[in-house]
C-alpha atoms as a PDB file:
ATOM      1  CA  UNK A   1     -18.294  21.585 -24.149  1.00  0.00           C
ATOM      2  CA  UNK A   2     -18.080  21.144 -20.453  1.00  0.00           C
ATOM      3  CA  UNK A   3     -18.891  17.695 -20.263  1.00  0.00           C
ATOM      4  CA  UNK A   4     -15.733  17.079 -22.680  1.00  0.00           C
ATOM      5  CA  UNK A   5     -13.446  18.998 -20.027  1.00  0.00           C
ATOM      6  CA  UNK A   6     -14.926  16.906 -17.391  1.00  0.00           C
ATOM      7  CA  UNK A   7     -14.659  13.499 -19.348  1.00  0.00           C
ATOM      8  CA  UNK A   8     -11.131  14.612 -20.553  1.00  0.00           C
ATOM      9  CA  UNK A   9      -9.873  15.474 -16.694  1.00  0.00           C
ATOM     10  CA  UNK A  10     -11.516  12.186 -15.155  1.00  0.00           C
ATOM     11  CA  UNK A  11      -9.800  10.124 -18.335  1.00  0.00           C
ATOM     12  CA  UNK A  12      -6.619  12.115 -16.954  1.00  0.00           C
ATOM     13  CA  UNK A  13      -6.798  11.325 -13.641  1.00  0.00           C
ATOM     14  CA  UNK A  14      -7.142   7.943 -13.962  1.00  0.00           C
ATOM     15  CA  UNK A  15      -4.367   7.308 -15.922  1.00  0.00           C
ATOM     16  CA  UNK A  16      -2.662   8.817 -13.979  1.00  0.00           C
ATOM     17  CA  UNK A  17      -3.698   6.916 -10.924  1.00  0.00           C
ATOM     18  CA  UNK A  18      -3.183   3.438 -13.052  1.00  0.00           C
ATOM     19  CA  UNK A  19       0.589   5.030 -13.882  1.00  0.00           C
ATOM     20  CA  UNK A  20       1.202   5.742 -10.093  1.00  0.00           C
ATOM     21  CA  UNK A  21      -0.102   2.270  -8.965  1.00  0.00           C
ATOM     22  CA  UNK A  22       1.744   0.722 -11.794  1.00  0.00           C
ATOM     23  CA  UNK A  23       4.866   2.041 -10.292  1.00  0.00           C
ATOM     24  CA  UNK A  24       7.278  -0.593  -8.742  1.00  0.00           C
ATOM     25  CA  UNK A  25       8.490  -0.149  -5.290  1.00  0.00           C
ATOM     26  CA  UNK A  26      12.200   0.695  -4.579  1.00  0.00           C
ATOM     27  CA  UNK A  27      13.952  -2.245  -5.745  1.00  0.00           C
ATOM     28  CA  UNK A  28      16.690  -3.825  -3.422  1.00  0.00           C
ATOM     29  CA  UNK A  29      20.195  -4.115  -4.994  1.00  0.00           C
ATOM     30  CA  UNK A  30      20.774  -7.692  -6.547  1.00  0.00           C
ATOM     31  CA  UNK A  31      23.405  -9.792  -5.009  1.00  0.00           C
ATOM     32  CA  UNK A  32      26.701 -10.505  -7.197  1.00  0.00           C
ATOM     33  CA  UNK A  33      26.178 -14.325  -6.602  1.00  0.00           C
ATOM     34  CA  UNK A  34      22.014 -13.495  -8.542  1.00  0.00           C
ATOM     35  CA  UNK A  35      23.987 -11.210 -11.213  1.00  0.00           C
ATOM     36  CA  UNK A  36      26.556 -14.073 -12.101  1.00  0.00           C
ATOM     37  CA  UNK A  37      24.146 -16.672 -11.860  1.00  0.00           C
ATOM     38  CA  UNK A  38      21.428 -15.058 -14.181  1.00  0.00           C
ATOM     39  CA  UNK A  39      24.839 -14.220 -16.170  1.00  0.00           C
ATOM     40  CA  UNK A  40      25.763 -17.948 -16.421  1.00  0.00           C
ATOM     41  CA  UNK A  41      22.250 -18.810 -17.414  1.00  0.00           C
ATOM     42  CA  UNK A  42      21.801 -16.316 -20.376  1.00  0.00           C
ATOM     43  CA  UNK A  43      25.571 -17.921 -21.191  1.00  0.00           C
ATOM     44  CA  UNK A  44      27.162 -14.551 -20.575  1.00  0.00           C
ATOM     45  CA  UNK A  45      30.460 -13.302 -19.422  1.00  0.00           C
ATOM     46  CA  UNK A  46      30.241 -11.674 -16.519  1.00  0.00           C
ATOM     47  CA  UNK A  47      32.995  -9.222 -14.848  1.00  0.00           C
ATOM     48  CA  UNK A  48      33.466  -6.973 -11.831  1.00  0.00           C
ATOM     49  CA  UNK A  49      35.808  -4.966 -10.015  1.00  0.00           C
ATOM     50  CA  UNK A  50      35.462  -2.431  -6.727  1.00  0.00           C
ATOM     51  CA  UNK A  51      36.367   0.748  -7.510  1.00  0.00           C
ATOM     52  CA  UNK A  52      36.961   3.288  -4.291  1.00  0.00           C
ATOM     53  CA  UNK A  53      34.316   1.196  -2.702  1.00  0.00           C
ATOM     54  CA  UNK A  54      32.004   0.726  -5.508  1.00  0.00           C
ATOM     55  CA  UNK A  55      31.577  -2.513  -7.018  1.00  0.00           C
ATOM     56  CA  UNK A  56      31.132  -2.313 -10.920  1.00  0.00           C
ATOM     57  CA  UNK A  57      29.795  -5.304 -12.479  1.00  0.00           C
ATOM     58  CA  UNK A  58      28.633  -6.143 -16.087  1.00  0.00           C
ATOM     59  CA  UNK A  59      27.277  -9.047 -17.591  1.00  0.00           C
ATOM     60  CA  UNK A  60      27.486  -9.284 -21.758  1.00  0.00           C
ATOM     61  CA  UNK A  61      25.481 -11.835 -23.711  1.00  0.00           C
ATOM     62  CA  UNK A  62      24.022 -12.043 -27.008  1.00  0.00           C
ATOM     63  CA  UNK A  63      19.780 -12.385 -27.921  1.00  0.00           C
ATOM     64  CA  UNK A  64      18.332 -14.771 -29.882  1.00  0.00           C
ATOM     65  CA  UNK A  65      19.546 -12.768 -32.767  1.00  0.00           C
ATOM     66  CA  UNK A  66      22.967 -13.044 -31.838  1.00  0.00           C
ATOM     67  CA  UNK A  67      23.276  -9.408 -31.000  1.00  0.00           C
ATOM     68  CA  UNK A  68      25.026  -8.438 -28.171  1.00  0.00           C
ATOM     69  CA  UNK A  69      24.137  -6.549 -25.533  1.00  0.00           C
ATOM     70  CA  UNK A  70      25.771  -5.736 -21.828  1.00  0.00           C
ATOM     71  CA  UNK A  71      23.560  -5.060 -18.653  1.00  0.00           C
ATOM     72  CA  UNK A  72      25.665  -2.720 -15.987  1.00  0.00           C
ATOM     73  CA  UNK A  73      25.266  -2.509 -12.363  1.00  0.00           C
ATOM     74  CA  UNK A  74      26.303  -0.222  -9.462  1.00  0.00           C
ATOM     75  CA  UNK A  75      26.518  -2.295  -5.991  1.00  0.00           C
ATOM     76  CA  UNK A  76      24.165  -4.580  -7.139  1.00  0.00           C
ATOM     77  CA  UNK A  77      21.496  -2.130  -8.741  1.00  0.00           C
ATOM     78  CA  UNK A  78      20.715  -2.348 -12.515  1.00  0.00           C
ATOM     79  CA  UNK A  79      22.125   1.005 -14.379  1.00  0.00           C
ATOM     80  CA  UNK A  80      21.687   0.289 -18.217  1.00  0.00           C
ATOM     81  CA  UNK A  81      22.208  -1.679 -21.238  1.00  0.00           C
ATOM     82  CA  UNK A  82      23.808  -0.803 -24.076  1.00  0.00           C
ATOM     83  CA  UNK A  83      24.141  -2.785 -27.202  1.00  0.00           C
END
């Protein structure tokens, strides 16, 4: 019984230390000029506006199944996408 606590916590722990390695880094915002070029190439429409000082841009574009989906971003950093 023992040994199956042990095995159980070192199983544990590792994954856990793969998870936290796995991690990414703080990403750096992406520039508008990347967010309308990556836009352009997924044949998007991209849009933005500054609002109090925050830039708000979105890019919308359909998948290979046609559905359409828009990525949103907050000065440059990636927020969400919602179909």
């Amino acid at each position: 019984m023992m040994w199956n606590i042990r095995a159980c916590a070192m199983t544990l722990s590792v994954v856990a230390m793969v998870t936290l390695a796995a991690a990414p880094a703080s990403a750096r915002p992406i520039s508008e000029g990347t967010i309308k070029r990556e836009c352009k190439a997924a044949n998007g429409s991209y849009t933005t506006s500054v609002v109090e000082g925050t830039r708000f841009s979105a890019c919308s574009y359909r998948d290979i199944d046609g559905d359409l989906y828009t990525d949103y971003y907050v000065d440059g950093d990636y927020y969400s996408t919602k179909p």
